[in-house]
N, C-alpha and C. Protein backbone atom coordinates (compact mmCIF):
# COMPACT_ATOMS: atom_id res chain seq x y z
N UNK A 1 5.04 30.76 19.39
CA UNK A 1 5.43 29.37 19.54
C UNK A 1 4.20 28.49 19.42
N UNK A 2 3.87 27.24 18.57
CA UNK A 2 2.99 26.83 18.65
C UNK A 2 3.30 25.77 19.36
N UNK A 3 2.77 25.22 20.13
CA UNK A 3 2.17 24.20 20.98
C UNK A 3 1.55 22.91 20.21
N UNK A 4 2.07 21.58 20.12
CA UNK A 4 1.56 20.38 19.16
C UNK A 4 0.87 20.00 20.51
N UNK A 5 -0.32 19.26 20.37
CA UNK A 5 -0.94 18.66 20.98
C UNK A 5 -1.00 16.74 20.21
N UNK A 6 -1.69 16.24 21.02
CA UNK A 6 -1.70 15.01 20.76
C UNK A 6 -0.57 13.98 20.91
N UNK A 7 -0.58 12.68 21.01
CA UNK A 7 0.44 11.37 20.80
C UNK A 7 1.99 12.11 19.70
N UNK A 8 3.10 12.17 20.75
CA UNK A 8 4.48 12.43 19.93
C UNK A 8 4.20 11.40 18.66
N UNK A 9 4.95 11.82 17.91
CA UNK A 9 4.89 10.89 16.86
C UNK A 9 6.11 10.19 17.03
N UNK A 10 6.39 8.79 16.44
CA UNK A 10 7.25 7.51 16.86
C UNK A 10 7.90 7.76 15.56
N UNK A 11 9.55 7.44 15.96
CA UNK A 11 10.32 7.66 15.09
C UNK A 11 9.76 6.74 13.92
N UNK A 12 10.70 6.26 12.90
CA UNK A 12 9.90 5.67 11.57
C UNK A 12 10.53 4.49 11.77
N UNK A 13 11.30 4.25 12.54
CA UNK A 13 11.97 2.78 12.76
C UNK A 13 10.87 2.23 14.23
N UNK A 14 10.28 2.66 14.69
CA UNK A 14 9.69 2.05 16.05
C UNK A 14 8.43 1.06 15.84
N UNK A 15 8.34 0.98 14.54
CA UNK A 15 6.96 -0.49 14.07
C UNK A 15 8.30 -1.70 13.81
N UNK A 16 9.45 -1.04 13.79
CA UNK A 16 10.38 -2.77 13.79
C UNK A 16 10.85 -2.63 14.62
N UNK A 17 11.46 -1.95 15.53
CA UNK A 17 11.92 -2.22 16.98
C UNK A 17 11.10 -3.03 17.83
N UNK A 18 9.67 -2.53 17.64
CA UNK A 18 8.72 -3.37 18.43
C UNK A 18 8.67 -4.63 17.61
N UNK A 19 8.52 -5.07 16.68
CA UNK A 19 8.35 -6.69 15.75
C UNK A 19 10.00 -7.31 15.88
N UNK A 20 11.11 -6.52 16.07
CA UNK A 20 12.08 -7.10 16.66
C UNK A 20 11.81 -7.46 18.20
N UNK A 21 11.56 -6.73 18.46
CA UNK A 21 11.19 -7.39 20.03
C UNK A 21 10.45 -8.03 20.60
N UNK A 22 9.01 -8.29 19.93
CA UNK A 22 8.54 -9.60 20.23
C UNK A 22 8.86 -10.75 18.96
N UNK A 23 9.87 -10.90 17.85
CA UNK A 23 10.33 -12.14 17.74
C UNK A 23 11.15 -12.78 18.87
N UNK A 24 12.47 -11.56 19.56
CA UNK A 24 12.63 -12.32 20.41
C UNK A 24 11.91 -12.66 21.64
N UNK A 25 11.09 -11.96 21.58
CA UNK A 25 10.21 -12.29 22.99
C UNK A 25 9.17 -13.76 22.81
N UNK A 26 8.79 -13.41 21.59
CA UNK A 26 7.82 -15.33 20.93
C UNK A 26 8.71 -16.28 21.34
N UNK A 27 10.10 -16.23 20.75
CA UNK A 27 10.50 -17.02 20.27
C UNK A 27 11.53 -17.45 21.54
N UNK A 28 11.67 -16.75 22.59
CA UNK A 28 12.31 -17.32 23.74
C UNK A 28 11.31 -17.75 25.07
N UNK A 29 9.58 -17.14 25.29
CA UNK A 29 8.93 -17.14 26.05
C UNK A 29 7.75 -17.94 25.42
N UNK A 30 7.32 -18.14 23.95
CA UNK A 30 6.54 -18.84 23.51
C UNK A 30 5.38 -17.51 23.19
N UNK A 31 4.26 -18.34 22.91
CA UNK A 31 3.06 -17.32 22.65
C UNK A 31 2.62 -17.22 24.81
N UNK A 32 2.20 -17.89 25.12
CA UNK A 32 1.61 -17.68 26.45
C UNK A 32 2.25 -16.80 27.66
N UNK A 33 3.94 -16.89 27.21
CA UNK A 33 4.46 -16.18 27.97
C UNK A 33 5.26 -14.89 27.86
N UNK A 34 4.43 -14.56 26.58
CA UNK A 34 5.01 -13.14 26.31
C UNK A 34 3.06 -12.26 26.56
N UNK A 35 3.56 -10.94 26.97
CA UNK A 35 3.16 -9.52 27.29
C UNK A 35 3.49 -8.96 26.14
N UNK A 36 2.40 -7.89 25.70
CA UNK A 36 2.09 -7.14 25.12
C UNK A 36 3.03 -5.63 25.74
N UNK A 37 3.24 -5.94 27.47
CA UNK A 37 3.53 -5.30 28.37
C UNK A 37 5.21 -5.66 28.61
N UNK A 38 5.57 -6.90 28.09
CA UNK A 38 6.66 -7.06 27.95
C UNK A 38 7.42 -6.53 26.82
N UNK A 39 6.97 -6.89 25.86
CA UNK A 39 7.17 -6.46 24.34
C UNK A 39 7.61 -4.87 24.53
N UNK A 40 6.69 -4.44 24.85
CA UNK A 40 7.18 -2.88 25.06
C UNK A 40 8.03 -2.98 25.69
N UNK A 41 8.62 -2.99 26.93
CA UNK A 41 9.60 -3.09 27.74
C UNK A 41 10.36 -3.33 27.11
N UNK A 42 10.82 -4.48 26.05
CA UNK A 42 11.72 -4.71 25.14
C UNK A 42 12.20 -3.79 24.73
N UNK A 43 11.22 -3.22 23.83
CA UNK A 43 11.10 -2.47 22.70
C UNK A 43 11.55 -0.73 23.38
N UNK A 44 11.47 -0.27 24.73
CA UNK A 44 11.27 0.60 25.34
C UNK A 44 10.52 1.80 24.87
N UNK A 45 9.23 1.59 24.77
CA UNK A 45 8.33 2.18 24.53
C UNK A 45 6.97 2.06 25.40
N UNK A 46 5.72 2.55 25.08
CA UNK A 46 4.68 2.47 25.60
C UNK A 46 3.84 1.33 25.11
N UNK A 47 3.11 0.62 25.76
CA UNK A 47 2.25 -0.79 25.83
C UNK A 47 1.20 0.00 24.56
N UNK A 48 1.16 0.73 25.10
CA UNK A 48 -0.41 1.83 24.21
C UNK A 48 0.82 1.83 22.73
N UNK A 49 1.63 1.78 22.34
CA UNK A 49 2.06 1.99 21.70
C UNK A 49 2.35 1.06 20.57
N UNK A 50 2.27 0.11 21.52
CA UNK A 50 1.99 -1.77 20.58
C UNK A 50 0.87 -1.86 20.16
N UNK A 51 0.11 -1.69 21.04
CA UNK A 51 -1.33 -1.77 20.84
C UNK A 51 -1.68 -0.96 19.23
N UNK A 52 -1.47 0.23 19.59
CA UNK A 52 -1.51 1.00 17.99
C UNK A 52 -0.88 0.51 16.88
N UNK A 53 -0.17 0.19 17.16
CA UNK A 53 0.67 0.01 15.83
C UNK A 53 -0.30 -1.78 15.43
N UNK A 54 -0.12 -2.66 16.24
CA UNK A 54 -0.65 -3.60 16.23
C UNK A 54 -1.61 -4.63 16.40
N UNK A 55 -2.43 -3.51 17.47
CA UNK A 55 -3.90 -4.28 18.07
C UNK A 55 -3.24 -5.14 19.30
N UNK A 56 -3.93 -6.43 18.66
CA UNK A 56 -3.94 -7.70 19.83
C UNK A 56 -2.84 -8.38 19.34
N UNK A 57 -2.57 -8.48 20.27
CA UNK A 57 -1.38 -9.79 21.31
C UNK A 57 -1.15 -10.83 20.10
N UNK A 58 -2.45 -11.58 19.48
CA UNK A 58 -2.46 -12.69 18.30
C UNK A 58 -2.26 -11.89 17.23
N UNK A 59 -2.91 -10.51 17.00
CA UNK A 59 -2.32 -9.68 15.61
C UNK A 59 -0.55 -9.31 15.73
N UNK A 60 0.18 -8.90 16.94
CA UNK A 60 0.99 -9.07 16.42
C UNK A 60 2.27 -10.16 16.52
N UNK A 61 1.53 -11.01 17.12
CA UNK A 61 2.16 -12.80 16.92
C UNK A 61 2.19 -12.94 15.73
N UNK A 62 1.26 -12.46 14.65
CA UNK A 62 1.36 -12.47 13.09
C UNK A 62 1.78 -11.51 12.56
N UNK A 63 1.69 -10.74 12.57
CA UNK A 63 3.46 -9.41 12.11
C UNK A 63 4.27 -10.23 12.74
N UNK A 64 4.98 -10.69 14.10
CA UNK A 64 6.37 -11.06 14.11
C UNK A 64 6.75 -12.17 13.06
N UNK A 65 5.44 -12.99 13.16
CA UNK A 65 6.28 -13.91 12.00
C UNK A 65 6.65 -13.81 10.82
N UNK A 66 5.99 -12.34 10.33
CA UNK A 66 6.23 -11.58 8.78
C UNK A 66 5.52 -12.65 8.00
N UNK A 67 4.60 -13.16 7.91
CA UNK A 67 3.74 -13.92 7.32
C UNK A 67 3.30 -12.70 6.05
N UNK A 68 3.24 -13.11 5.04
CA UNK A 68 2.92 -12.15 3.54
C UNK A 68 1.33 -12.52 3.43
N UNK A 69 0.92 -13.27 4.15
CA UNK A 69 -0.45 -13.06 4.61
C UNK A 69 -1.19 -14.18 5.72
N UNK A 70 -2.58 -13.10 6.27
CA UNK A 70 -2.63 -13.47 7.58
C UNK A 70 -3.24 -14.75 7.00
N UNK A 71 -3.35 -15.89 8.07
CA UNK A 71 -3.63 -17.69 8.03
C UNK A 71 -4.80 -17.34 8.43
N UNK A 72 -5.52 -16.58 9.13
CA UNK A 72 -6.78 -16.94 9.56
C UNK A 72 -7.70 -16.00 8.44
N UNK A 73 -7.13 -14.99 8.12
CA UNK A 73 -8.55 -15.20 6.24
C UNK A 73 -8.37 -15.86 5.27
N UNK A 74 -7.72 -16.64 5.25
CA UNK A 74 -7.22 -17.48 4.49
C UNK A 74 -7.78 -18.51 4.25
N UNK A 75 -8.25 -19.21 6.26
CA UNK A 75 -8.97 -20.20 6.10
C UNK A 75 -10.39 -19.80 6.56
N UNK A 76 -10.67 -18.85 6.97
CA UNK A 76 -11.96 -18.09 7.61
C UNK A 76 -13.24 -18.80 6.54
N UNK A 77 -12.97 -18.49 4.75
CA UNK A 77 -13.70 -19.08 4.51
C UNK A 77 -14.13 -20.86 4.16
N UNK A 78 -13.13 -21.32 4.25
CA UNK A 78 -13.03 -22.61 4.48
C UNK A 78 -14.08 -23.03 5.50
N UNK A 79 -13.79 -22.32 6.88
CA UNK A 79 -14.81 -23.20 8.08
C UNK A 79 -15.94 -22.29 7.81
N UNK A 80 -16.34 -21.55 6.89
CA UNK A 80 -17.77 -20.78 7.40
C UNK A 80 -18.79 -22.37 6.96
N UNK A 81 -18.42 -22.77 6.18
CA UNK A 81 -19.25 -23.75 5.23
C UNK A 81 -19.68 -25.22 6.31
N UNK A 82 -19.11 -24.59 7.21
CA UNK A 82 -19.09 -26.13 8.15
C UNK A 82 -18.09 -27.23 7.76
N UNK A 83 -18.63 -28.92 9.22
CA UNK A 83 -17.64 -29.36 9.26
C UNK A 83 -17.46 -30.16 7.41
N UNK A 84 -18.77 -30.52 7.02
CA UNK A 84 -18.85 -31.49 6.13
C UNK A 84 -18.23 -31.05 4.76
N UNK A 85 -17.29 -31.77 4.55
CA UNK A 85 -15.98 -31.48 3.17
C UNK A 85 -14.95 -30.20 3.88
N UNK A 86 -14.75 -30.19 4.99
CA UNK A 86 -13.96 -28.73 5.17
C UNK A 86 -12.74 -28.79 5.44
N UNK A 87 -12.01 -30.39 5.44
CA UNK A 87 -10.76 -30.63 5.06
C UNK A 87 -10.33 -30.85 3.60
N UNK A 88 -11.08 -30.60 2.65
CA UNK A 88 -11.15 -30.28 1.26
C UNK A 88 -10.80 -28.75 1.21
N UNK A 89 -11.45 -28.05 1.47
CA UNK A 89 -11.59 -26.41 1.79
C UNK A 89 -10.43 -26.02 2.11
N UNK A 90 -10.00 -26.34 3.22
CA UNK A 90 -8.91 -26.30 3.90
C UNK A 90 -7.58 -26.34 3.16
N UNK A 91 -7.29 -27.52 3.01
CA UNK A 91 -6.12 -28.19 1.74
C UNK A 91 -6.50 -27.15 1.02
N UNK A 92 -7.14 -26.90 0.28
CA UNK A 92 -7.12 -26.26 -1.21
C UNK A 92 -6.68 -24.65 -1.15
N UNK A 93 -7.48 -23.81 0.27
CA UNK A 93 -6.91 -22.88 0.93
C UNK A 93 -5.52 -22.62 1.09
N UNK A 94 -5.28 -23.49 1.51
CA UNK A 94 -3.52 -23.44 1.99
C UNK A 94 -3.10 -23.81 0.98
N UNK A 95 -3.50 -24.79 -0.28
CA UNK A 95 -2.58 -24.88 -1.19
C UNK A 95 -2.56 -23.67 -2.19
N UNK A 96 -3.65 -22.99 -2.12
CA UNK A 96 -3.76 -21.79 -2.98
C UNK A 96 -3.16 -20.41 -2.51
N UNK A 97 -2.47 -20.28 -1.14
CA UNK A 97 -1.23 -19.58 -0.85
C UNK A 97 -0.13 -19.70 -0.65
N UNK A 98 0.27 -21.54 -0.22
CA UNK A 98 1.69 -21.90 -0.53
C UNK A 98 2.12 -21.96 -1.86
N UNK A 99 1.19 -22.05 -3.36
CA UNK A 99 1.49 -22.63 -4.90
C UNK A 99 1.73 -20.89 -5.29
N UNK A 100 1.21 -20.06 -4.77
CA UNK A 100 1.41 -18.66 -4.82
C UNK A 100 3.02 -17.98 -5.16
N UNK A 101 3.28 -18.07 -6.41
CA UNK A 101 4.69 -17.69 -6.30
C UNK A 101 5.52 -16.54 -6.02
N UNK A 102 4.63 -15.38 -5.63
CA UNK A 102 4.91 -14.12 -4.97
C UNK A 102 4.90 -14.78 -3.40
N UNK A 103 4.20 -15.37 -2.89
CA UNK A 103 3.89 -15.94 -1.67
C UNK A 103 5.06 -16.89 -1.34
N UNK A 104 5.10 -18.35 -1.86
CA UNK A 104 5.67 -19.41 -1.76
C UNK A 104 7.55 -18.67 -0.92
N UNK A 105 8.28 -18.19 -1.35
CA UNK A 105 9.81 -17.96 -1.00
C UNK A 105 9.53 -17.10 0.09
N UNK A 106 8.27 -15.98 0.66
CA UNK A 106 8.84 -15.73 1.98
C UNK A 106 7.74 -16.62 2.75
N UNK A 107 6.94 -17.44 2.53
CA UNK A 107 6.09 -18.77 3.42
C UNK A 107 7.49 -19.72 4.21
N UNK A 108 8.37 -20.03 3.11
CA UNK A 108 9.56 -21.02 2.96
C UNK A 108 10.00 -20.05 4.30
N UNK A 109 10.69 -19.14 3.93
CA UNK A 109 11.96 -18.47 4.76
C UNK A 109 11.32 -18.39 6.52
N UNK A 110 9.56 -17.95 6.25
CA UNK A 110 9.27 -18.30 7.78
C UNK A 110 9.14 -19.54 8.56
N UNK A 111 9.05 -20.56 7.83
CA UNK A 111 9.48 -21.50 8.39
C UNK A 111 10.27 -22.36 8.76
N UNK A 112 11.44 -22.38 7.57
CA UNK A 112 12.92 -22.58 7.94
C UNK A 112 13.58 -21.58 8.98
N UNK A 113 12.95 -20.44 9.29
CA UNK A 113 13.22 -19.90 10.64
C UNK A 113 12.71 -19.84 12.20
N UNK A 114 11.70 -20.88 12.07
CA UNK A 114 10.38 -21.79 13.16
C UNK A 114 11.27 -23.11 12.99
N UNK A 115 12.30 -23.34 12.37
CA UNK A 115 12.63 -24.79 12.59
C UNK A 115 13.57 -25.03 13.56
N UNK A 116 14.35 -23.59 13.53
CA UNK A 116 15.71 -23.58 14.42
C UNK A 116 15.13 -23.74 15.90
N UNK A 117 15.55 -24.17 16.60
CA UNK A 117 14.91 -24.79 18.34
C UNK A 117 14.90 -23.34 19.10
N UNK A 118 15.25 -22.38 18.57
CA UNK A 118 14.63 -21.12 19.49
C UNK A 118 13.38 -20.68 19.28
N UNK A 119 13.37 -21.01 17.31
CA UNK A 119 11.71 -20.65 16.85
C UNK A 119 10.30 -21.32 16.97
N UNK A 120 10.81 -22.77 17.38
CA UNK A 120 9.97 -23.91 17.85
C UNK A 120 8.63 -23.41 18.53
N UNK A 121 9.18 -22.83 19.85
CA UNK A 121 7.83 -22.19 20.25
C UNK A 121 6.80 -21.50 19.52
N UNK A 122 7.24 -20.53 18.69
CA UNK A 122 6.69 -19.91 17.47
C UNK A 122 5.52 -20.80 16.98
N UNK A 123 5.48 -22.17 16.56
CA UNK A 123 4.61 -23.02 16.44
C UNK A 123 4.17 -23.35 17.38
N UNK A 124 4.44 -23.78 18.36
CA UNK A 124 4.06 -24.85 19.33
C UNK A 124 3.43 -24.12 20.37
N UNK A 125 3.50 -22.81 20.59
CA UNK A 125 3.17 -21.81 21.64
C UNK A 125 2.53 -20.56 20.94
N UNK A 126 2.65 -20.86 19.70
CA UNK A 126 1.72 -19.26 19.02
C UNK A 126 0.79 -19.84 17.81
N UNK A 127 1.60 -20.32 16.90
CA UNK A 127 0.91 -20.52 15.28
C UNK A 127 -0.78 -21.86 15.84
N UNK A 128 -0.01 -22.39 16.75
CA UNK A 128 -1.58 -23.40 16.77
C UNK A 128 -2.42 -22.98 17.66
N UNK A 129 -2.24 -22.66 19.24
CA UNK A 129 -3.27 -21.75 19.60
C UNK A 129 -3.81 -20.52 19.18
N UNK A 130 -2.75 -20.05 18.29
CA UNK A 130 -3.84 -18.44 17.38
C UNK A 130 -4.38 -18.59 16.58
N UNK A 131 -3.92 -19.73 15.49
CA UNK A 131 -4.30 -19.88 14.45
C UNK A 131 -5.26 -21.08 13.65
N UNK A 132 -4.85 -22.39 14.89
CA UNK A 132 -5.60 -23.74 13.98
C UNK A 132 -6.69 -24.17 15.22
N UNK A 133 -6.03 -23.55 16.38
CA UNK A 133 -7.16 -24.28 17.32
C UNK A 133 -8.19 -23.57 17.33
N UNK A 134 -8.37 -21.94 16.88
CA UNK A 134 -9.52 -21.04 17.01
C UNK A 134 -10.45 -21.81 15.48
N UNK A 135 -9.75 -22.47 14.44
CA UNK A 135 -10.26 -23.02 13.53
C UNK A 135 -11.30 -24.67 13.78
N UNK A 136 -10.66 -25.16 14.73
CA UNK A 136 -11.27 -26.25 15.49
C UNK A 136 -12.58 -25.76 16.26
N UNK A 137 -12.31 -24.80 17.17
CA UNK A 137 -13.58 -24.37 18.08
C UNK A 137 -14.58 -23.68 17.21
N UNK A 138 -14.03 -22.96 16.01
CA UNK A 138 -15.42 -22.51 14.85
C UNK A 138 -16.00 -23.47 14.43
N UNK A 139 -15.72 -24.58 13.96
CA UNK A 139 -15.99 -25.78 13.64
C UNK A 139 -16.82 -26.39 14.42
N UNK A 140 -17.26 -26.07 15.97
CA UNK A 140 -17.75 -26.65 16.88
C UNK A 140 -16.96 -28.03 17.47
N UNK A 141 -15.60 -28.60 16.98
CA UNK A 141 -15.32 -29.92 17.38
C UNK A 141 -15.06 -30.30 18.68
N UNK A 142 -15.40 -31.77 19.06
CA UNK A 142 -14.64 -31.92 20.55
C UNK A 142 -12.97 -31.90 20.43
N UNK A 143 -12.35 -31.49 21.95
CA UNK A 143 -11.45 -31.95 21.56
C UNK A 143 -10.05 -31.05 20.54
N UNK A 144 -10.72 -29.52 20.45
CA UNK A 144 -9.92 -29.38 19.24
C UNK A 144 -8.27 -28.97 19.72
N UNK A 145 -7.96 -29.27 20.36
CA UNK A 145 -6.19 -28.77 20.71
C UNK A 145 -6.29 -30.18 20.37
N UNK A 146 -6.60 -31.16 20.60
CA UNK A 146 -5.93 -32.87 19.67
C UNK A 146 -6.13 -32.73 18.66
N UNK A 147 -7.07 -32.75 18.03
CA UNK A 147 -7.65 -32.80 16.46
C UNK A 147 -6.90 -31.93 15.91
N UNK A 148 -6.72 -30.58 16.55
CA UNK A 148 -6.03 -29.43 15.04
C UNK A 148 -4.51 -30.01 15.24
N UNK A 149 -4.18 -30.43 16.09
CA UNK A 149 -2.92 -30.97 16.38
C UNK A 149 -2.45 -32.02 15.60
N UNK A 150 -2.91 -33.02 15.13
CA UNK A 150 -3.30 -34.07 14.35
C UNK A 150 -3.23 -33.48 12.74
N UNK A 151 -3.92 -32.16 12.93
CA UNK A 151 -4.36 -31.60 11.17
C UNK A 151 -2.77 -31.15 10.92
N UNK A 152 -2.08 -30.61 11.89
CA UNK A 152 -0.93 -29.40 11.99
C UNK A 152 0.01 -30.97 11.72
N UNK A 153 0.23 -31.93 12.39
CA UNK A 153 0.89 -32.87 11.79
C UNK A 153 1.01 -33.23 10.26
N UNK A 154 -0.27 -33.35 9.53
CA UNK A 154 -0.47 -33.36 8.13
C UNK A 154 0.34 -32.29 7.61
N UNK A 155 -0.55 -31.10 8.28
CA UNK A 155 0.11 -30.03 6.89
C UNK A 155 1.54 -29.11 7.18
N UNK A 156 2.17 -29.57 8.60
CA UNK A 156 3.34 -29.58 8.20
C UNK A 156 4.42 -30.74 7.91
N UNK A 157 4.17 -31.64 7.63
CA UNK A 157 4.84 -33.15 6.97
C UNK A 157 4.30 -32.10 5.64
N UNK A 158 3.52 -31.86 5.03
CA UNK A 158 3.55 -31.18 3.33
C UNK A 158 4.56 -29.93 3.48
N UNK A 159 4.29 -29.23 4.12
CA UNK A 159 5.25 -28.08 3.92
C UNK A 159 6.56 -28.52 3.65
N UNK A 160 7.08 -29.15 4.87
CA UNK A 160 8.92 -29.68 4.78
C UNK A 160 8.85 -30.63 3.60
N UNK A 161 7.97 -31.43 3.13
CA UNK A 161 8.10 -32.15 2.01
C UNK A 161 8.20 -31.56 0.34
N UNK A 162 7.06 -30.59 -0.01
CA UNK A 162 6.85 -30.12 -0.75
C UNK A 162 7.45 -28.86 -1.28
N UNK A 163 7.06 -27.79 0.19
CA UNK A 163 8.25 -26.88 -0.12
C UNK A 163 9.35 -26.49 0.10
N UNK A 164 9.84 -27.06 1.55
CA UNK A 164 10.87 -26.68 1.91
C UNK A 164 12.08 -27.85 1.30
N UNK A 165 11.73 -29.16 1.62
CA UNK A 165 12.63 -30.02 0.94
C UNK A 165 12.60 -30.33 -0.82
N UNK A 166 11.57 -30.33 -0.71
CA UNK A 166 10.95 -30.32 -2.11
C UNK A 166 11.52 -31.86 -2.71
N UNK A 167 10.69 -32.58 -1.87
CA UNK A 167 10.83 -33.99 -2.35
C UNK A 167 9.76 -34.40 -3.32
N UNK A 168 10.63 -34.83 -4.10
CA UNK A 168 9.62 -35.28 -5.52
C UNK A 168 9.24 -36.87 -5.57
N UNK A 169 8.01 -37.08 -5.59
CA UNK A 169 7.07 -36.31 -6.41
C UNK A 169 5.65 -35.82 -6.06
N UNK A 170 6.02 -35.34 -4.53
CA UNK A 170 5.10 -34.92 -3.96
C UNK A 170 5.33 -33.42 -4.17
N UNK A 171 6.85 -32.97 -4.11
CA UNK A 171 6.73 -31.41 -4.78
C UNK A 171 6.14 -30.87 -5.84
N UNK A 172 6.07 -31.72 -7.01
CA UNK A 172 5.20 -31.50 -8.36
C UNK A 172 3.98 -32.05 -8.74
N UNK A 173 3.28 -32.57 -7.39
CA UNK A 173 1.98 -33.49 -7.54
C UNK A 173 0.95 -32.08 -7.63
N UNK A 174 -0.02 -32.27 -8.99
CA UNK A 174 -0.82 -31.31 -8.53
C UNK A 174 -1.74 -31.28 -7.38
N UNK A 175 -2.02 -29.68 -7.47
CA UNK A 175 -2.76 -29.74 -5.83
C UNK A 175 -4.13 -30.36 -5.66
N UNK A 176 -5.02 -30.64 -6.84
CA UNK A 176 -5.87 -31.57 -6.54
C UNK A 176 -6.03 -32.70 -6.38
N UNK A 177 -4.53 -33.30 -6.99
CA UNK A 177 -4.00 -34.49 -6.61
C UNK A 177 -4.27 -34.87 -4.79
N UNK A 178 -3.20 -33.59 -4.64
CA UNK A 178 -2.64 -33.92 -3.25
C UNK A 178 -3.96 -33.94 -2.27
N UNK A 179 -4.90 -33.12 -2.43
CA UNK A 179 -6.01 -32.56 -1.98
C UNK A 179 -6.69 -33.81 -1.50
N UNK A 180 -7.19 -34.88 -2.85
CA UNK A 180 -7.70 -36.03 -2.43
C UNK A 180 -7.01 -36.87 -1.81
N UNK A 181 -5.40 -36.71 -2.18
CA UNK A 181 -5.26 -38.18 -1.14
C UNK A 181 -5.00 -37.36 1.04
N UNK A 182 -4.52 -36.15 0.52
CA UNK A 182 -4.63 -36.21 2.02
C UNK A 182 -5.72 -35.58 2.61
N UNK A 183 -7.44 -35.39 2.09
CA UNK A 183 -8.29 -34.72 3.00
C UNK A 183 -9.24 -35.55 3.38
N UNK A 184 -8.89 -37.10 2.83
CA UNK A 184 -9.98 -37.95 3.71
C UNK A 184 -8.80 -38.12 5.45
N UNK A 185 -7.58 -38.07 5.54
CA UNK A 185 -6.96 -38.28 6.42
C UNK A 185 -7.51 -37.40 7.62
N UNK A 186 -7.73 -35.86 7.12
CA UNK A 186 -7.53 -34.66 8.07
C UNK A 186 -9.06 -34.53 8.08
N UNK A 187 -10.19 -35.10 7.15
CA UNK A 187 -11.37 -34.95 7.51
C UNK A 187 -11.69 -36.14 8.91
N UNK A 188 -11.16 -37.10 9.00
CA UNK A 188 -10.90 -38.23 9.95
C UNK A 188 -10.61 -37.44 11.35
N UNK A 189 -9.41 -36.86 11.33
CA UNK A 189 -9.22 -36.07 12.23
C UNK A 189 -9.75 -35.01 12.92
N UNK A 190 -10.89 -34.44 11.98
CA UNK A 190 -11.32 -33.46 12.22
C UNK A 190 -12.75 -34.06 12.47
N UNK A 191 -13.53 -34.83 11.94
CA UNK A 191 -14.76 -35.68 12.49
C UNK A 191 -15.28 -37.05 12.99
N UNK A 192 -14.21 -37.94 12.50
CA UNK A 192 -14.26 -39.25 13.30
C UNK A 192 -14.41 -39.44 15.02
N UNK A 193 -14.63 -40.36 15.59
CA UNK A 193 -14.34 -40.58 16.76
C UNK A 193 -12.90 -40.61 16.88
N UNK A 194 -12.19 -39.89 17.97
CA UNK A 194 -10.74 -40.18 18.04
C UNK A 194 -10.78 -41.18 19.22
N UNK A 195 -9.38 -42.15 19.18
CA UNK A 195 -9.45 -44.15 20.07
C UNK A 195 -9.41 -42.89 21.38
């Protein structure tokens, strides 16, 4: 009889049982009030078991949202360059994975599913403290839960405009178009004095 040693192995469905279980866990408790320790519990499995499959708590806040790619290398190189032109960077970043047409239809579907008032938190409790405010504090800015808050106003008024509603003729404006007229706004935001 041989004897297996090591971690049972997890059925082949237990990396979506667990990403089913913390969407609903994001998306009814927010980012702050979900466990890694809960999630499992959900999921009825081992905490060590999230952890593997997923790391940290913010890594898999980004698997639940099924994002086709992660937001923070995306913009990682945007802020290495500093603050000066890096709402240029920025815009052009994000426009160079929303214009992405392998990208663009499941970007859409995650956010028309953050719109419904259960997914709300999803933004408001996960996507900006994991994702735009750690982009503010690289930046060195004061202030940055207002300021990225302010930026997250901009660039989701483009999303619902451009892609999800696709109001013209901001849906077909090219992106360097769009780039200049909205990155003196979000460079304002991001380095001006705020009143």
């Amino acid at each position: 009889m041989t004897v297996r040693r090591g971690r049972r192995p997890g059925a082949p469905d237990t990396r979506a049982t667990i990403l089913a279980a913390a969407r609903t866990r994001f998306a009814a408790h927010g980012f702050a009030g979900t466990t890694i320790r809960a999630v499992a519990g959900d999921a009825a499995v081992d905490a060590a078991l999230v952890h593997h499959y997923f790391g940290s708590k913010d890594d898999l806040f980004l698997a639940a949202l099924e994002l086709p790619v992660d937001p923070r290398q995306v913009l990682l190189p945007a802020v290495a360059e500093g603050i000066d032109g890096v709402a240029e960077r920025l815009l052009g970043a994000f426009l160079s994975a929303w214009d992405d047409p392998e990208l663009q239809p499941r970007l859409v579907a995650v956010v028309r599913g953050v719109m419904d008032p259960a997914g709300s938190k999803l933004i408001t409790e996960g996507f900006l403290p994991v994702v735009l405010q750690p982009v503010g504090q690289a930046l060195g800015i004061d202030r940055p839960e207002l300021r990225m808050s302010l930026v997250a106003s901009q660039i989701m008024g483009v999303i619902l405009l451009r892609y999800v509603l696709r109001v013209e003729p901001l849906a077909s404006l090219p992106p360097d178009q769009l780039v200049a007229t909205y990155a003196p706004t979000i460079q304002r935001y991001l380095a001006d004095p705020l009143p």
